[in-house]
PDB file of N, CA and C in Angstrom:
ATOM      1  N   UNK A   1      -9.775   8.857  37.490  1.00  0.00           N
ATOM      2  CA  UNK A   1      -8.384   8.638  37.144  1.00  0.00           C
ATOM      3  C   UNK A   1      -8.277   8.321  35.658  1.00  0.00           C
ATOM      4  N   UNK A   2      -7.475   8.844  35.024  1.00  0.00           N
ATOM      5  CA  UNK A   2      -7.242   8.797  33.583  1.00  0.00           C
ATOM      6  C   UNK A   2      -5.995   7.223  33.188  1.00  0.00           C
ATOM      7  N   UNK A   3      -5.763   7.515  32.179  1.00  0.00           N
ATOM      8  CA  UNK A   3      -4.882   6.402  31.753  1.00  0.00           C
ATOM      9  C   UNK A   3      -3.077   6.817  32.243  1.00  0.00           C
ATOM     10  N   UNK A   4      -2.705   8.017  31.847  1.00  0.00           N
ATOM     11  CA  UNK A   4      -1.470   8.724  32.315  1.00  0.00           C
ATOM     12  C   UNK A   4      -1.458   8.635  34.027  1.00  0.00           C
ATOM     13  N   UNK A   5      -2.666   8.696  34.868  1.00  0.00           N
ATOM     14  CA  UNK A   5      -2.193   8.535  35.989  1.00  0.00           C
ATOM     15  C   UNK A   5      -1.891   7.170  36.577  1.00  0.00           C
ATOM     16  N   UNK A   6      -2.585   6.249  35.899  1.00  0.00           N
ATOM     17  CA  UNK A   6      -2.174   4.341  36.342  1.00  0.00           C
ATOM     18  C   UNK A   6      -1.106   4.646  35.555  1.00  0.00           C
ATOM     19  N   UNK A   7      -0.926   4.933  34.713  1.00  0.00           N
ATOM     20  CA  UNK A   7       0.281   4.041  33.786  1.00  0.00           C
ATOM     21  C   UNK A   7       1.580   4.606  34.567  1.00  0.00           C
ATOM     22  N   UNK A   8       1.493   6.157  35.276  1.00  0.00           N
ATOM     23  CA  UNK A   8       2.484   6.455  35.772  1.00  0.00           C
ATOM     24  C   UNK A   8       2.719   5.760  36.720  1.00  0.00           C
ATOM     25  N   UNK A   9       1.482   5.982  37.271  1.00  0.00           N
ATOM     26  CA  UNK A   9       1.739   5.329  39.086  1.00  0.00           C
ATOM     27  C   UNK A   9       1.980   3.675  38.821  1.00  0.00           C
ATOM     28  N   UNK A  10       2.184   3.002  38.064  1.00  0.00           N
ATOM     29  CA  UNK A  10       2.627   1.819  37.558  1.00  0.00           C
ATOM     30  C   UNK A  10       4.106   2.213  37.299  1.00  0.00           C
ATOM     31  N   UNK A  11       4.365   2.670  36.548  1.00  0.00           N
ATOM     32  CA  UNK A  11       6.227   2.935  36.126  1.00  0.00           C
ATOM     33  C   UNK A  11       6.744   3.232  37.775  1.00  0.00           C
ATOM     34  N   UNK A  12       5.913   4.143  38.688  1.00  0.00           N
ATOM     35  CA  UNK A  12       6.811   4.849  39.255  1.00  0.00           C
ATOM     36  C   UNK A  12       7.005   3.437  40.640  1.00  0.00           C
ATOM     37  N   UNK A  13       6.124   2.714  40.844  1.00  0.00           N
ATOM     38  CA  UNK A  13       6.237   1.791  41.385  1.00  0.00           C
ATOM     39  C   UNK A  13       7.655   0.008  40.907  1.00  0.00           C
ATOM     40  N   UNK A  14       7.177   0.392  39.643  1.00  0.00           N
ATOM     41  CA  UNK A  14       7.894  -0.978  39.039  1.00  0.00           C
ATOM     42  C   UNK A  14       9.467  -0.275  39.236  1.00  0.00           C
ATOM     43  N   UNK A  15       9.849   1.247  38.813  1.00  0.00           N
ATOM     44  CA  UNK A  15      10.845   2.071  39.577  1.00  0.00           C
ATOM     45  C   UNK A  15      11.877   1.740  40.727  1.00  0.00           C
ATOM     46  N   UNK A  16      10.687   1.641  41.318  1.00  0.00           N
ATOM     47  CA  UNK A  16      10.730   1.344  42.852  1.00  0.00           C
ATOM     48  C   UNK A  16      11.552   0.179  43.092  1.00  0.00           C
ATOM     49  N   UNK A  17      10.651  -0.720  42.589  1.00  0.00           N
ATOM     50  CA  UNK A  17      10.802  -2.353  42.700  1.00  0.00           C
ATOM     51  C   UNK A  17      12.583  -2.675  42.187  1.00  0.00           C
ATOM     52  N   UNK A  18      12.539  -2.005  40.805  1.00  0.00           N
ATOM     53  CA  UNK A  18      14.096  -2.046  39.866  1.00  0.00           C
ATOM     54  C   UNK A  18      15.493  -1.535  40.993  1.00  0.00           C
ATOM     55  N   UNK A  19      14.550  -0.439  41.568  1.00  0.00           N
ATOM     56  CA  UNK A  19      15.767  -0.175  41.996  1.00  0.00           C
ATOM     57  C   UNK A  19      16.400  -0.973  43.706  1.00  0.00           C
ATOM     58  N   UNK A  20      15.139  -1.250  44.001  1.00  0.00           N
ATOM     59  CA  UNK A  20      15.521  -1.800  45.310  1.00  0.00           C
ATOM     60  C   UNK A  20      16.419  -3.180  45.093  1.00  0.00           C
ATOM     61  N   UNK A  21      15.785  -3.725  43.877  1.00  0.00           N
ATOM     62  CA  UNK A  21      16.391  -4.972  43.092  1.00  0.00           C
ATOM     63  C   UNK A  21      18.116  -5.167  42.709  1.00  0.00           C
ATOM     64  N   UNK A  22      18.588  -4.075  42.686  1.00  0.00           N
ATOM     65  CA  UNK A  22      19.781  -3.518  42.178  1.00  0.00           C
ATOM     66  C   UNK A  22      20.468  -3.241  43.701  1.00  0.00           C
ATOM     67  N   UNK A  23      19.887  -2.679  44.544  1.00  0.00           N
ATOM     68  CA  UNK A  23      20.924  -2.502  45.524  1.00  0.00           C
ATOM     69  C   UNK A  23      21.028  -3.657  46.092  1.00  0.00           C
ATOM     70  N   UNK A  24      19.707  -4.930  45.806  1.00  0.00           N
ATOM     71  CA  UNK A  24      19.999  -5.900  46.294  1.00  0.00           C
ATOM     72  C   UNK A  24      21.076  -6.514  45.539  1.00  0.00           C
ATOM     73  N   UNK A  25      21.433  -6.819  44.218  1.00  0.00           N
ATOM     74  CA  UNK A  25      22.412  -7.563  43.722  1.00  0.00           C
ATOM     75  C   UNK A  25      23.488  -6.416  43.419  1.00  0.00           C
ATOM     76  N   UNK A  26      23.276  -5.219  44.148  1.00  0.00           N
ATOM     77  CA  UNK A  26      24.564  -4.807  44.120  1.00  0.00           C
ATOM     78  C   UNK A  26      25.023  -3.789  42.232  1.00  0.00           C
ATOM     79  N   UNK A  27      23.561  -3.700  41.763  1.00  0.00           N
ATOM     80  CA  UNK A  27      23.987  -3.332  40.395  1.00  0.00           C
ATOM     81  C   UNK A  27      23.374  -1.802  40.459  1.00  0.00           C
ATOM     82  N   UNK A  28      24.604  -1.267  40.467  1.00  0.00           N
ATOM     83  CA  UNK A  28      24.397  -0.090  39.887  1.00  0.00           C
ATOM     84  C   UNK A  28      23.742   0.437  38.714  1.00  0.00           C
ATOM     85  N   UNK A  29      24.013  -0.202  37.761  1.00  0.00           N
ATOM     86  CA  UNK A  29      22.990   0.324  36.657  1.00  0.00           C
ATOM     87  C   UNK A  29      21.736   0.046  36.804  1.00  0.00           C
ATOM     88  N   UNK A  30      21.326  -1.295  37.515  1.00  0.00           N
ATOM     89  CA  UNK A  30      20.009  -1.515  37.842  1.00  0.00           C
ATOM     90  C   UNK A  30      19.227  -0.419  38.532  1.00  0.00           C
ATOM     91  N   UNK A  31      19.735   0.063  39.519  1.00  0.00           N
ATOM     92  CA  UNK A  31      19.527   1.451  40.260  1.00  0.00           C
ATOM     93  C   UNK A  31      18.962   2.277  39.773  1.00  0.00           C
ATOM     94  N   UNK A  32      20.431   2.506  38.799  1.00  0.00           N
ATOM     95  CA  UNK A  32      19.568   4.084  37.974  1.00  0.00           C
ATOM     96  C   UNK A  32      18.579   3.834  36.895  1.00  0.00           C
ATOM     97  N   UNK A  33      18.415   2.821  36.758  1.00  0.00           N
ATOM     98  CA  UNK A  33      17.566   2.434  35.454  1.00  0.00           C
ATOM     99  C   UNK A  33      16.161   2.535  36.123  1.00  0.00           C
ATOM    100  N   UNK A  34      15.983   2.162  37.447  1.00  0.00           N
ATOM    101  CA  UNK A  34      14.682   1.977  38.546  1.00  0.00           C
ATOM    102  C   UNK A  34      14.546   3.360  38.871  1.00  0.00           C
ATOM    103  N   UNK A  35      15.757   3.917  39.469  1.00  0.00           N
ATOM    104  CA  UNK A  35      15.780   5.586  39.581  1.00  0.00           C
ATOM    105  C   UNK A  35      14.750   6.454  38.786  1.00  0.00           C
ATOM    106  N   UNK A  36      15.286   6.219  36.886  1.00  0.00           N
ATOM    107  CA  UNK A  36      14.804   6.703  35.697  1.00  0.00           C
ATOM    108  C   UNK A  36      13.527   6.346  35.752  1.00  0.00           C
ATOM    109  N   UNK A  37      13.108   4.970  35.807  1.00  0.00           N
ATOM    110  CA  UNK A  37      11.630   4.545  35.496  1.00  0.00           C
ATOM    111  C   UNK A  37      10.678   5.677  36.329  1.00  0.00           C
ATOM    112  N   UNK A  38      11.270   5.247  37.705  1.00  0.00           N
ATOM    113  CA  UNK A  38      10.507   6.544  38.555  1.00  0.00           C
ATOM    114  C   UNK A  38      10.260   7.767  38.294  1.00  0.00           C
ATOM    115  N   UNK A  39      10.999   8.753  37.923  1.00  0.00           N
ATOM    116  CA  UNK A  39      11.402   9.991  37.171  1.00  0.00           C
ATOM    117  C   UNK A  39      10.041  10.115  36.455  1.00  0.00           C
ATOM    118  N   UNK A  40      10.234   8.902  34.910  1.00  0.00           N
ATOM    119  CA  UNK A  40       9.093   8.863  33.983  1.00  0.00           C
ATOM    120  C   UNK A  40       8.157   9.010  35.004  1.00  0.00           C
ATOM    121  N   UNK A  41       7.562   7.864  35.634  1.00  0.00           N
ATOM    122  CA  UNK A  41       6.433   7.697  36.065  1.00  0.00           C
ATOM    123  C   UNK A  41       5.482   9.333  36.756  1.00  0.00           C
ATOM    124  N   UNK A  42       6.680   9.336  37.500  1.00  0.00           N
ATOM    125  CA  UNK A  42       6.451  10.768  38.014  1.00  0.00           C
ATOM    126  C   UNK A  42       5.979  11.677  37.385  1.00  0.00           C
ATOM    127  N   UNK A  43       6.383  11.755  36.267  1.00  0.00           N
ATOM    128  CA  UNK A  43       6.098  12.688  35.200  1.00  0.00           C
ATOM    129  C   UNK A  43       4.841  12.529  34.092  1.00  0.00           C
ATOM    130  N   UNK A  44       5.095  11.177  34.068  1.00  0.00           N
ATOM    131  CA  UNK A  44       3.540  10.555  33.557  1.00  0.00           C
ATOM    132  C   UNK A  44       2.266  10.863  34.446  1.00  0.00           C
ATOM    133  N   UNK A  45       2.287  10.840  35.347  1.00  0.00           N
ATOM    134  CA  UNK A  45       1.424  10.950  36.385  1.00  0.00           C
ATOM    135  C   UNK A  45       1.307  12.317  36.209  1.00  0.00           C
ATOM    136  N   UNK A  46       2.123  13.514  36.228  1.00  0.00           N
ATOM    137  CA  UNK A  46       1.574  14.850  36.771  1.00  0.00           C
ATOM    138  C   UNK A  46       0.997  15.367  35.449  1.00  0.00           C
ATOM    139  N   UNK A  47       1.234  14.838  34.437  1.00  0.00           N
ATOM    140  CA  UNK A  47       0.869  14.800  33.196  1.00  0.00           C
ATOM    141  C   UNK A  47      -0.908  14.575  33.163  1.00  0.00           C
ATOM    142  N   UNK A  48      -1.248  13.356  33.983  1.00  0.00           N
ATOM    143  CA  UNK A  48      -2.308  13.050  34.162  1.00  0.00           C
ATOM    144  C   UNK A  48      -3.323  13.789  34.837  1.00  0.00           C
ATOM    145  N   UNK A  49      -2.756  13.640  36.304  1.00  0.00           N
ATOM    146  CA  UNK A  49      -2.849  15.231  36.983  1.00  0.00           C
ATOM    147  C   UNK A  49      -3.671  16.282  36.519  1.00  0.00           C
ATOM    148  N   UNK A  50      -2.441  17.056  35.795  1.00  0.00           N
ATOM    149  CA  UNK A  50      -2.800  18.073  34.919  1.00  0.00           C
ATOM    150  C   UNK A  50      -3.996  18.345  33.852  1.00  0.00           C
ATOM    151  N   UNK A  51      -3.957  16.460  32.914  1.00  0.00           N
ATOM    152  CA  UNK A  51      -5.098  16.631  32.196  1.00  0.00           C
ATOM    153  C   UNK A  51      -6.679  16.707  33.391  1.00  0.00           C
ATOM    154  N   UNK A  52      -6.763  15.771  34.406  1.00  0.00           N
ATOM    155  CA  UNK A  52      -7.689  15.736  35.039  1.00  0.00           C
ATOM    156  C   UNK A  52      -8.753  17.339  35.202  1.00  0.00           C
ATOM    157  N   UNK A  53      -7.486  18.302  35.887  1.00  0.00           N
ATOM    158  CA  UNK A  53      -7.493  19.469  36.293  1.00  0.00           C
ATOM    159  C   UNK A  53      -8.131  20.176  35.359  1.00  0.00           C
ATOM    160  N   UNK A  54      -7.304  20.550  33.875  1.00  0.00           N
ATOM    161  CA  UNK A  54      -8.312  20.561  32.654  1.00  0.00           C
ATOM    162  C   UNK A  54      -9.077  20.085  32.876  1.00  0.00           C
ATOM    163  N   UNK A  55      -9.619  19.053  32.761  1.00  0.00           N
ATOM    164  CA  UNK A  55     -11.107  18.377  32.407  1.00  0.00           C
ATOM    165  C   UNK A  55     -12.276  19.187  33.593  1.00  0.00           C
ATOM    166  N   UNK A  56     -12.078  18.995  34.713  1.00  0.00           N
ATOM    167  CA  UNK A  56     -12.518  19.582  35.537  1.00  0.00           C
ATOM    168  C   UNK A  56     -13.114  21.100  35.437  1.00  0.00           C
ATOM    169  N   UNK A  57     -11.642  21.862  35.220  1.00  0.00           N
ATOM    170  CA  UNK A  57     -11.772  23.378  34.839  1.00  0.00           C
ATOM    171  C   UNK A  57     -13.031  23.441  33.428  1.00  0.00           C
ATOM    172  N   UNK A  58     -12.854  22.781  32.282  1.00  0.00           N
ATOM    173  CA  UNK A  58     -14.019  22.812  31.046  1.00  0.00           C
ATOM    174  C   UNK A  58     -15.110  22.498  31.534  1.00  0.00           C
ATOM    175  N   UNK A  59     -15.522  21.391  32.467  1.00  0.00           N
ATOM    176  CA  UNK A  59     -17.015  20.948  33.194  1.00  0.00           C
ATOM    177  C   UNK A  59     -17.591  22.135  33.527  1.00  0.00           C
ATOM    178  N   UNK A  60     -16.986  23.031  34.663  1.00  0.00           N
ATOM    179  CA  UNK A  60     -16.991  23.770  35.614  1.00  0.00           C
ATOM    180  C   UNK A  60     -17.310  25.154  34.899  1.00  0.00           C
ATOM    181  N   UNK A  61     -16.991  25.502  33.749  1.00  0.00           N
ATOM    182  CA  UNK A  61     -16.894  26.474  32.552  1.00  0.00           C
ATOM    183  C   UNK A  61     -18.131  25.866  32.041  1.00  0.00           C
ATOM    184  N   UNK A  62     -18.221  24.843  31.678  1.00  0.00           N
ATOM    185  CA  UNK A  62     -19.488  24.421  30.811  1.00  0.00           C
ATOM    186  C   UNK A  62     -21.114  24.613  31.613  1.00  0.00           C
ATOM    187  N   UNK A  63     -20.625  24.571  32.893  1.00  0.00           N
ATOM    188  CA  UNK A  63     -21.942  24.120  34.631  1.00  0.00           C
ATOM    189  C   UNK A  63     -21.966  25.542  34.476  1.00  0.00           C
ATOM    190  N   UNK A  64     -20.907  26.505  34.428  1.00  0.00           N
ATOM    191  CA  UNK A  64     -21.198  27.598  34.457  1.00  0.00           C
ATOM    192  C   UNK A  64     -22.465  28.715  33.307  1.00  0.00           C
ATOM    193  N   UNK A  65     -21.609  28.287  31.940  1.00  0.00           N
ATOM    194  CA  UNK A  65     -22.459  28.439  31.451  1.00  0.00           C
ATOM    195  C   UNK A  65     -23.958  28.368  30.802  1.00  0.00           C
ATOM    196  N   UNK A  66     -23.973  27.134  31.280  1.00  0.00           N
ATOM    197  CA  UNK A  66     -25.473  26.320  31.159  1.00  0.00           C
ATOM    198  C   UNK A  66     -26.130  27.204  32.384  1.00  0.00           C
ATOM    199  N   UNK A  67     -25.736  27.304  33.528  1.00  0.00           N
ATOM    200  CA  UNK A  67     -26.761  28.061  34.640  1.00  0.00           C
ATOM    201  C   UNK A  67     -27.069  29.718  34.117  1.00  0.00           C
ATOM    202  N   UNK A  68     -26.517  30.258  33.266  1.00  0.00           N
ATOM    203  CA  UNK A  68     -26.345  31.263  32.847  1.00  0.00           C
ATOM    204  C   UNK A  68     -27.418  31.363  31.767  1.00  0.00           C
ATOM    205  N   UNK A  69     -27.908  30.510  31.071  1.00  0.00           N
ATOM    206  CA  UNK A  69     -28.399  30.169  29.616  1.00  0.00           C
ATOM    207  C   UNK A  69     -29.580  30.665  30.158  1.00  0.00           C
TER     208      UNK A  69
END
């Protein structure tokens, strides 16, 4: 796990937390602000994801070519 995937899966949770927080006191902006965090997080994360996948794919390219050598 990289840094983009905690840090997301951290936003998308604290998200979570904001928004449940808001329907508890009834605040709408709190909502969407928890809504948004999530969004990020989400996006931070597939971000992470993605780099992982890279990293993987270059190993796998690199394993390749070393057996080849």
């Amino acid at each position: 796990m990289n840094k983009d995937q905690v840090k997301g899966q951290a936003k998308d949770i604290a998200g979570k937390v904001q928004e449940a927080t808001g329907k508890l006191v009834d605040s709408k902006s709190q909502e969407v602000k928890g809504v948004n965090l999530q969004v990020e997080g989400k996006i931070q994360k597939g971000y992470g994801d993605a780099k992982e996948v890279a990293k993987d794919a270059i190993e796998a390219v690199k394993d390749a070519v070393k057996a080849h050598s």
